[in-house]
PDB file of N, CA and C in Angstrom:
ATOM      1  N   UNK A   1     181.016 111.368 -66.314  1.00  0.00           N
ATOM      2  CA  UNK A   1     180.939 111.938 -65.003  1.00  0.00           C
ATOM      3  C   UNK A   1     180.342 113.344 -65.069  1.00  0.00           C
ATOM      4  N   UNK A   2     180.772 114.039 -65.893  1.00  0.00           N
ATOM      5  CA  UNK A   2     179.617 115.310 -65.848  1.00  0.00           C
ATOM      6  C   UNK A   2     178.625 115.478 -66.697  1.00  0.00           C
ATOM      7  N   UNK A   3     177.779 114.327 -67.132  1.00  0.00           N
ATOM      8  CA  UNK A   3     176.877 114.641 -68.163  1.00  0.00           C
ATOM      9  C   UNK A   3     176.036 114.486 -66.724  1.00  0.00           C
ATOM     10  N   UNK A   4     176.579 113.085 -65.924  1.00  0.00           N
ATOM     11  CA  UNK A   4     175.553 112.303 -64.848  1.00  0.00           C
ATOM     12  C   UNK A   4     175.775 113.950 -63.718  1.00  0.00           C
ATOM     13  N   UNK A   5     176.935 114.618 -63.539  1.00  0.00           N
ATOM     14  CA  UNK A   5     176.459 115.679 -62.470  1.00  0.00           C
ATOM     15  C   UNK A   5     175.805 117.184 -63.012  1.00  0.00           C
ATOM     16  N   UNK A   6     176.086 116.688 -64.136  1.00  0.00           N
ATOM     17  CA  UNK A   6     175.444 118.420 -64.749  1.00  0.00           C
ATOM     18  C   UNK A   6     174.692 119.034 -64.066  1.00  0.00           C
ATOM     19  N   UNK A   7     173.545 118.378 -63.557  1.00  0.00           N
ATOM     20  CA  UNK A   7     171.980 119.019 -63.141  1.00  0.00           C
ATOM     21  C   UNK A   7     172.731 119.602 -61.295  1.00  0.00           C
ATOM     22  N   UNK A   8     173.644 118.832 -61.116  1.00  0.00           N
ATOM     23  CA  UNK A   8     174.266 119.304 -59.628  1.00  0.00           C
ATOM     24  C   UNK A   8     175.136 120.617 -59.512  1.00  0.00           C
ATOM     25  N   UNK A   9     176.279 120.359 -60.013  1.00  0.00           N
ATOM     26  CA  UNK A   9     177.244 121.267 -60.312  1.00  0.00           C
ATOM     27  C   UNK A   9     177.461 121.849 -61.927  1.00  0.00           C
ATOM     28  N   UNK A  10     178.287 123.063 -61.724  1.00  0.00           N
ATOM     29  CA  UNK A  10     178.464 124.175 -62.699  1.00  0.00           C
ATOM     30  C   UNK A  10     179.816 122.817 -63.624  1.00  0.00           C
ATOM     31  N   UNK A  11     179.462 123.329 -64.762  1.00  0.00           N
ATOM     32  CA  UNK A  11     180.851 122.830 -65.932  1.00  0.00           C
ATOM     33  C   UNK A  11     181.877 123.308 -65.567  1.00  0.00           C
ATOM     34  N   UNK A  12     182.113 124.349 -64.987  1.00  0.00           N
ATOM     35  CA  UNK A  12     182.940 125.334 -64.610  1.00  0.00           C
ATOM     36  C   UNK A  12     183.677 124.369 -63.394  1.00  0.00           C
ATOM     37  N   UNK A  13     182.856 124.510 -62.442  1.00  0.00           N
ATOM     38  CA  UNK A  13     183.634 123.923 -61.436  1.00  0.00           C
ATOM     39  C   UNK A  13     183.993 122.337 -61.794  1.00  0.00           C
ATOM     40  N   UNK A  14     183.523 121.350 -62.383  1.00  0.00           N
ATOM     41  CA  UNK A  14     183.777 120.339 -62.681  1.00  0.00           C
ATOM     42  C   UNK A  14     185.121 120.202 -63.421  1.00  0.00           C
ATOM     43  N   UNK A  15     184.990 121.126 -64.560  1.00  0.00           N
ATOM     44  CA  UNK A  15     186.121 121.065 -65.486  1.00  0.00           C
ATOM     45  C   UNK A  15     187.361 121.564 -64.043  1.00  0.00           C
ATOM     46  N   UNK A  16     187.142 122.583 -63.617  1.00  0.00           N
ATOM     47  CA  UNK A  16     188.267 122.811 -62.473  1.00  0.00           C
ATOM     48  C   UNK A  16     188.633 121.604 -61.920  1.00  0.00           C
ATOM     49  N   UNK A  17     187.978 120.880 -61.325  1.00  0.00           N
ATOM     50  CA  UNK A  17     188.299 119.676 -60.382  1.00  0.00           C
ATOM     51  C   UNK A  17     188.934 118.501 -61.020  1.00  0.00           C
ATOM     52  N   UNK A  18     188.678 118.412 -62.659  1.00  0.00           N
ATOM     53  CA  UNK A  18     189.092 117.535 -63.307  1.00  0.00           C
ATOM     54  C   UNK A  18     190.193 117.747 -64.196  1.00  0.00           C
ATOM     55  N   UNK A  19     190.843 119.299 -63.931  1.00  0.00           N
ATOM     56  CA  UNK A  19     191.365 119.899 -64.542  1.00  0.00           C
ATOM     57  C   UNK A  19     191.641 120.091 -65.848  1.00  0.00           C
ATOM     58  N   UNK A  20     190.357 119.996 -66.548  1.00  0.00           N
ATOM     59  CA  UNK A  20     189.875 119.729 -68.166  1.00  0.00           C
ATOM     60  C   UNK A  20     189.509 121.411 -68.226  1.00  0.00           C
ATOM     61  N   UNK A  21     190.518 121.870 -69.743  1.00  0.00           N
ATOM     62  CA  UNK A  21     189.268 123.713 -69.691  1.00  0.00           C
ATOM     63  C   UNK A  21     187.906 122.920 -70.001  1.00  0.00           C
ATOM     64  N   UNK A  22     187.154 124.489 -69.760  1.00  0.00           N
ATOM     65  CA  UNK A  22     185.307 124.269 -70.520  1.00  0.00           C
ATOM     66  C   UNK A  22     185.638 124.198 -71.357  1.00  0.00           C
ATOM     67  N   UNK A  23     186.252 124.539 -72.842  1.00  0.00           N
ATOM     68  CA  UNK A  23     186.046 124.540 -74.062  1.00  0.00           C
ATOM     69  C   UNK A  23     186.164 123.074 -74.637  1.00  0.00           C
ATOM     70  N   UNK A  24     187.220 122.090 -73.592  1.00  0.00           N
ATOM     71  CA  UNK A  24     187.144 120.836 -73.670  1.00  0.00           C
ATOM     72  C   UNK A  24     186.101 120.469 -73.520  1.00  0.00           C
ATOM     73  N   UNK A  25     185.364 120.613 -72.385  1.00  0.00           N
ATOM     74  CA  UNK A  25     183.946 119.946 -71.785  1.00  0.00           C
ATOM     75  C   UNK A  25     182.700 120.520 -72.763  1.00  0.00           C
ATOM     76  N   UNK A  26     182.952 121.418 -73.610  1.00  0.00           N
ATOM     77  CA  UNK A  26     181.630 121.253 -73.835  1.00  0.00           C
ATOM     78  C   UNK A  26     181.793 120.987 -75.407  1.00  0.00           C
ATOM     79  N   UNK A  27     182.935 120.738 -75.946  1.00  0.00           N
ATOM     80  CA  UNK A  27     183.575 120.609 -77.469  1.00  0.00           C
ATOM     81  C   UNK A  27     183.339 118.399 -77.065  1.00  0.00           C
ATOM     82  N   UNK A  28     183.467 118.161 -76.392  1.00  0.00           N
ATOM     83  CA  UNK A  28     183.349 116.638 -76.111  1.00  0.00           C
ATOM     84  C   UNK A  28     181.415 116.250 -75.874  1.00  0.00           C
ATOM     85  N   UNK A  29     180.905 117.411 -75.025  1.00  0.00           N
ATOM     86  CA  UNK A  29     179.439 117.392 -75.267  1.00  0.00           C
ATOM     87  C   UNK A  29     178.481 117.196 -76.608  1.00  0.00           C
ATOM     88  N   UNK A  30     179.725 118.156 -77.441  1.00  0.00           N
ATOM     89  CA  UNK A  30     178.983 118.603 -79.168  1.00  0.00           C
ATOM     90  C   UNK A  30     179.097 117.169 -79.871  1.00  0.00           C
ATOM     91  N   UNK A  31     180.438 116.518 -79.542  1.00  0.00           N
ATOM     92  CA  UNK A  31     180.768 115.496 -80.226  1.00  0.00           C
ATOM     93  C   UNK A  31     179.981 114.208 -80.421  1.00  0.00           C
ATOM     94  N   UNK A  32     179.532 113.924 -81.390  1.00  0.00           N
ATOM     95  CA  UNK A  32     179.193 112.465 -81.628  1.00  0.00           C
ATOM     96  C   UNK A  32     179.968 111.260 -81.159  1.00  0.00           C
ATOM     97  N   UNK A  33     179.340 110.488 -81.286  1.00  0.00           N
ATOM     98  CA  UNK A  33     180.034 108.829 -81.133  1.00  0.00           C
ATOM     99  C   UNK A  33     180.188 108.312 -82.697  1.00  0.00           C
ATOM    100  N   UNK A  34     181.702 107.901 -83.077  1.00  0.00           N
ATOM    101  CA  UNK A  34     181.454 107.791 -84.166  1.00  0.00           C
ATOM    102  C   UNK A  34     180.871 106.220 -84.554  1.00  0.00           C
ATOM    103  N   UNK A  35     180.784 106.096 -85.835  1.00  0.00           N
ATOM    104  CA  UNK A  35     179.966 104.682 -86.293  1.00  0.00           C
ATOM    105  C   UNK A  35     180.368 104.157 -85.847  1.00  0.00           C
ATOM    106  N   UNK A  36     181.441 103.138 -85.142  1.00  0.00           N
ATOM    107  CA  UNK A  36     181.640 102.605 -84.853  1.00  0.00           C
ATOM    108  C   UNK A  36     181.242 102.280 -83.742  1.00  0.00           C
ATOM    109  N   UNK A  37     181.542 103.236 -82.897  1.00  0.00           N
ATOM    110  CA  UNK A  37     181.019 103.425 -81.330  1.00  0.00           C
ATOM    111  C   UNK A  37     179.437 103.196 -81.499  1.00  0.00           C
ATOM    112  N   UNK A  38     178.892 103.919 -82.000  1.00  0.00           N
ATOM    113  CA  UNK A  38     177.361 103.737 -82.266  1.00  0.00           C
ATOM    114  C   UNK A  38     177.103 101.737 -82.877  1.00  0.00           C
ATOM    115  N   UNK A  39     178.095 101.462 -83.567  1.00  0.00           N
ATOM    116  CA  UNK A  39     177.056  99.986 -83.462  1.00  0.00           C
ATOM    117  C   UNK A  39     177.737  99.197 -82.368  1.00  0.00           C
ATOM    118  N   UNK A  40     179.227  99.126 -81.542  1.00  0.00           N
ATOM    119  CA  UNK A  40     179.512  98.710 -80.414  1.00  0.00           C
ATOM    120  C   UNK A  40     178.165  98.885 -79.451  1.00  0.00           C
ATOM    121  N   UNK A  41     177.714  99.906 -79.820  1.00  0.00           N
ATOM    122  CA  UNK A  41     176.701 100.626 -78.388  1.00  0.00           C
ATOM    123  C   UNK A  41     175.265  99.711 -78.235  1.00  0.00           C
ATOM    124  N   UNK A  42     175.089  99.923 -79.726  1.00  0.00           N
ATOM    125  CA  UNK A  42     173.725  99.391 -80.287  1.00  0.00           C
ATOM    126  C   UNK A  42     174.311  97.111 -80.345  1.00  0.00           C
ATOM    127  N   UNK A  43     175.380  96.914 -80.560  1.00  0.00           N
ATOM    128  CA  UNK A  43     175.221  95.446 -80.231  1.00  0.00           C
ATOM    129  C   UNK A  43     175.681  95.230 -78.928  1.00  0.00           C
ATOM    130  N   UNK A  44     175.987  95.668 -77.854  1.00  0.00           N
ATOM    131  CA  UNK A  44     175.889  95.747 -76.824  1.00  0.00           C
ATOM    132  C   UNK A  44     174.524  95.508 -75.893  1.00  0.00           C
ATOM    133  N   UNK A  45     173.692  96.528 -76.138  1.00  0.00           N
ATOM    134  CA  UNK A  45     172.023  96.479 -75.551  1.00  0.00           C
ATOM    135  C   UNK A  45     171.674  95.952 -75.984  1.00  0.00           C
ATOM    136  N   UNK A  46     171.942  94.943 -77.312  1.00  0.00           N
ATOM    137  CA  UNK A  46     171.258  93.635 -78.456  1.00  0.00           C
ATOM    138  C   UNK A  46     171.574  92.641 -77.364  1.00  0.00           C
ATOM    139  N   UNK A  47     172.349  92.563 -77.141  1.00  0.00           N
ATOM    140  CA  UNK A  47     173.491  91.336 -75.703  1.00  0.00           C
ATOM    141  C   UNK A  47     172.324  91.337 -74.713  1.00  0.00           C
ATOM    142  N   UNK A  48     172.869  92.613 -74.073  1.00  0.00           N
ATOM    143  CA  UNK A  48     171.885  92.706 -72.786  1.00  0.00           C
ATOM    144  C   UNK A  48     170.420  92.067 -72.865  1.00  0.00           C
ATOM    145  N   UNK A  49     169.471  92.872 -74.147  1.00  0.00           N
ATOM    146  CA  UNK A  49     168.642  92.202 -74.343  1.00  0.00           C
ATOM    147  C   UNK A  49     168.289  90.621 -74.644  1.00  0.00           C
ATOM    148  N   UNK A  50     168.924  90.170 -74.715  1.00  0.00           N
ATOM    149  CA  UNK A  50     169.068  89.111 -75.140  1.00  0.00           C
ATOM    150  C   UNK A  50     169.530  88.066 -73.657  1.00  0.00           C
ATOM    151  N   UNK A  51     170.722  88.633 -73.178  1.00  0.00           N
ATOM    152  CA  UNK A  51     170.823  88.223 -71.825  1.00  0.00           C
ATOM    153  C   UNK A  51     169.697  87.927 -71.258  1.00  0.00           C
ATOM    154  N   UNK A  52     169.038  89.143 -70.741  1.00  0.00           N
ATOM    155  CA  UNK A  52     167.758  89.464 -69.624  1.00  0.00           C
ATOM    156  C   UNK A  52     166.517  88.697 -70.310  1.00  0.00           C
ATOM    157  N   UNK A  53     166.360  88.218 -71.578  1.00  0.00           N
ATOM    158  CA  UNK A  53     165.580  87.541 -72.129  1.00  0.00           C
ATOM    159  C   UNK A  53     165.121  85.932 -71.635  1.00  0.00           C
ATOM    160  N   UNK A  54     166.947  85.891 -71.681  1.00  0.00           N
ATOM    161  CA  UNK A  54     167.144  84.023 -71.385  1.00  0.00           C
ATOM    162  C   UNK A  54     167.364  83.839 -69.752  1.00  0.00           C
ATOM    163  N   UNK A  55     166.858  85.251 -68.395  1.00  0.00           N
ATOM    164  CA  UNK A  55     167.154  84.785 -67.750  1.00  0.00           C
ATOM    165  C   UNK A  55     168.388  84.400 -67.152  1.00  0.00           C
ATOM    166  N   UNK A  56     169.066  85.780 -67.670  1.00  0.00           N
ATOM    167  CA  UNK A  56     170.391  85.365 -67.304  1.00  0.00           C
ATOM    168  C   UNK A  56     171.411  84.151 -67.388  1.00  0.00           C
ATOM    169  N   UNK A  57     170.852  83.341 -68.418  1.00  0.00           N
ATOM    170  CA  UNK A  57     171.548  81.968 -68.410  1.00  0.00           C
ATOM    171  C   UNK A  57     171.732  81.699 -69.781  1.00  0.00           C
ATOM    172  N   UNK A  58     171.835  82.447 -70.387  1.00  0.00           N
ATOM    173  CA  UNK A  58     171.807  82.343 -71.782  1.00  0.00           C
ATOM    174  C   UNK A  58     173.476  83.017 -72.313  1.00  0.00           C
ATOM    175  N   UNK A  59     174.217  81.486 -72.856  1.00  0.00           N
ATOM    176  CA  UNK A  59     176.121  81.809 -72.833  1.00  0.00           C
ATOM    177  C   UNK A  59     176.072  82.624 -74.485  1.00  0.00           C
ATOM    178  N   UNK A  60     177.424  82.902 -74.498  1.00  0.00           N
ATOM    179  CA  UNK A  60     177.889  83.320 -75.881  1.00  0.00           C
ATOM    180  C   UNK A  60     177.476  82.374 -77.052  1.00  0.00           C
ATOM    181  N   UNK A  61     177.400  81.130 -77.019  1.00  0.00           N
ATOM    182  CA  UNK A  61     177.045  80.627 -78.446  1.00  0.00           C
ATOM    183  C   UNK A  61     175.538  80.643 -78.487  1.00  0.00           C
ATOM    184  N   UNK A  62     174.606  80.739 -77.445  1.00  0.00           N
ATOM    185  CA  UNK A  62     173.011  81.209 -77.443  1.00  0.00           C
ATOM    186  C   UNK A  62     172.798  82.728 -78.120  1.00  0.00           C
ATOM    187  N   UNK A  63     173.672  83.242 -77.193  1.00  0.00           N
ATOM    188  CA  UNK A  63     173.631  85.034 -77.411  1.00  0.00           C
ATOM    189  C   UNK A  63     173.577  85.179 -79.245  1.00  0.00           C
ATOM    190  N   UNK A  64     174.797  84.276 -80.008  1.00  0.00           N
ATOM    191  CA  UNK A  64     174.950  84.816 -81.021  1.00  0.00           C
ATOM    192  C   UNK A  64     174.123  84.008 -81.975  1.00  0.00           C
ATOM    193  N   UNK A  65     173.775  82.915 -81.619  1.00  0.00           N
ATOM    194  CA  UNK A  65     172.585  82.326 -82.359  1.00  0.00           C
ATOM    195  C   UNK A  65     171.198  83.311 -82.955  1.00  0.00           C
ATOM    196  N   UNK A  66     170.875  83.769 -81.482  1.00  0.00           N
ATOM    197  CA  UNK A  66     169.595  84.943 -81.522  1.00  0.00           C
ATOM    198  C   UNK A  66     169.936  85.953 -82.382  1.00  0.00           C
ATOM    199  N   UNK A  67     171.463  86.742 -82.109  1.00  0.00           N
ATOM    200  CA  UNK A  67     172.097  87.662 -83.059  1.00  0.00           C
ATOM    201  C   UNK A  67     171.621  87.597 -84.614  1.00  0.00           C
ATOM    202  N   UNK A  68     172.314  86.120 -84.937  1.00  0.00           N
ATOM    203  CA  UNK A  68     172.253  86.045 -86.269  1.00  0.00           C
ATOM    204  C   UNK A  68     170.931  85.334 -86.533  1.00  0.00           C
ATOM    205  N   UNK A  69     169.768  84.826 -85.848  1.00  0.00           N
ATOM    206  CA  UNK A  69     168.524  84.859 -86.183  1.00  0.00           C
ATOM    207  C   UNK A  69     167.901  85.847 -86.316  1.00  0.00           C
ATOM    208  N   UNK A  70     168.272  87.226 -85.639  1.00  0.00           N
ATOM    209  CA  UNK A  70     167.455  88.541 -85.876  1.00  0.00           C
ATOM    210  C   UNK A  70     167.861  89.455 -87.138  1.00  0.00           C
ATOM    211  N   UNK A  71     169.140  88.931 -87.832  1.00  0.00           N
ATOM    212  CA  UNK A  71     169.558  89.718 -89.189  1.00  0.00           C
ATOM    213  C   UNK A  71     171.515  90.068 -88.244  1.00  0.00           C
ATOM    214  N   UNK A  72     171.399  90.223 -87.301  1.00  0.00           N
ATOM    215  CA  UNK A  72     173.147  91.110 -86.690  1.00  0.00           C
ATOM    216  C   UNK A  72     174.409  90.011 -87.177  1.00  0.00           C
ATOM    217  N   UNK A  73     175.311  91.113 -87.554  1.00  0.00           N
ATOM    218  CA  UNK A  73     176.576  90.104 -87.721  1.00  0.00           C
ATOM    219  C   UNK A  73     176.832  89.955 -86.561  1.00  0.00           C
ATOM    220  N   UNK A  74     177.031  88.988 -85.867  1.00  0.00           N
ATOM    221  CA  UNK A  74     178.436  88.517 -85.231  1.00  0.00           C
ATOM    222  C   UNK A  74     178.877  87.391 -85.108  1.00  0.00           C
ATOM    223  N   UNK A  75     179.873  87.330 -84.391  1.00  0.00           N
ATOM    224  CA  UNK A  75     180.384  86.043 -84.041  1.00  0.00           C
ATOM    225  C   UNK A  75     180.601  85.859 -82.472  1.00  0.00           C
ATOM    226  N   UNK A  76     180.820  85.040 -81.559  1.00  0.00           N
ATOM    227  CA  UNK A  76     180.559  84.741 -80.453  1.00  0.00           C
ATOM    228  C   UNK A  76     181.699  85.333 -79.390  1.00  0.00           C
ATOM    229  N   UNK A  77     182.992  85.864 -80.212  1.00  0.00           N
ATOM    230  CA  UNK A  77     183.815  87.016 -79.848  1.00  0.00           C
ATOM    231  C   UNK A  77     182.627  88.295 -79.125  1.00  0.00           C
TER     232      UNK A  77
END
C-alpha cells in the first residue's frame, strides 16, 4: 500500500494513518524478499504465464507438465 501511494502521499503521513513509525516504513523498503519468497514469486508468474498461454483453460496437471518440461520443480500442489 505505500510503495503503490508513494508518488501521492508523504511516508510520513502514511506511516501516521497506518500507525507504523517511518523507521519501520522505510527499514521494510531496504528489505529484500528472502529466497524463498523470491522463487514463490518467480513460480508464480511461471503459472500465470503458463495460464495466459493455454487460454485460460489450462488445469493444474497441464500447468505442471509445462513446469517440469521447462527444467521447474514442482508438483501440481
Amino acid at each position: 500500500m505505500i510503495t503503490i501511494n508513494e508518488g501521492t502521499f508523504s511516508v510520513t503521513l502514511m506511516s501516521r494513518i497506518l500507525k507504523v513509525s517511518r523507521s519501520v516504513t522505510y527499514d521494510w523498503k531496504r528489505h529484500s524478499l528472502s529466497k524463498r519468497n523470491q522463487a514463490n514469486k518467480a513460480l508464480s508468474e511461471n503459472i500465470k504465464r503458463i495460464f495466459d498461454d493455454g487460454k485460460a483453460r489450462a488445469g493444474s496437471p497441464r500447468i505442471t507438465r509445462r513446469l517440469q518440461d521447462e527444467g521447474v520443480s514442482a508438483d501440481h500442489n
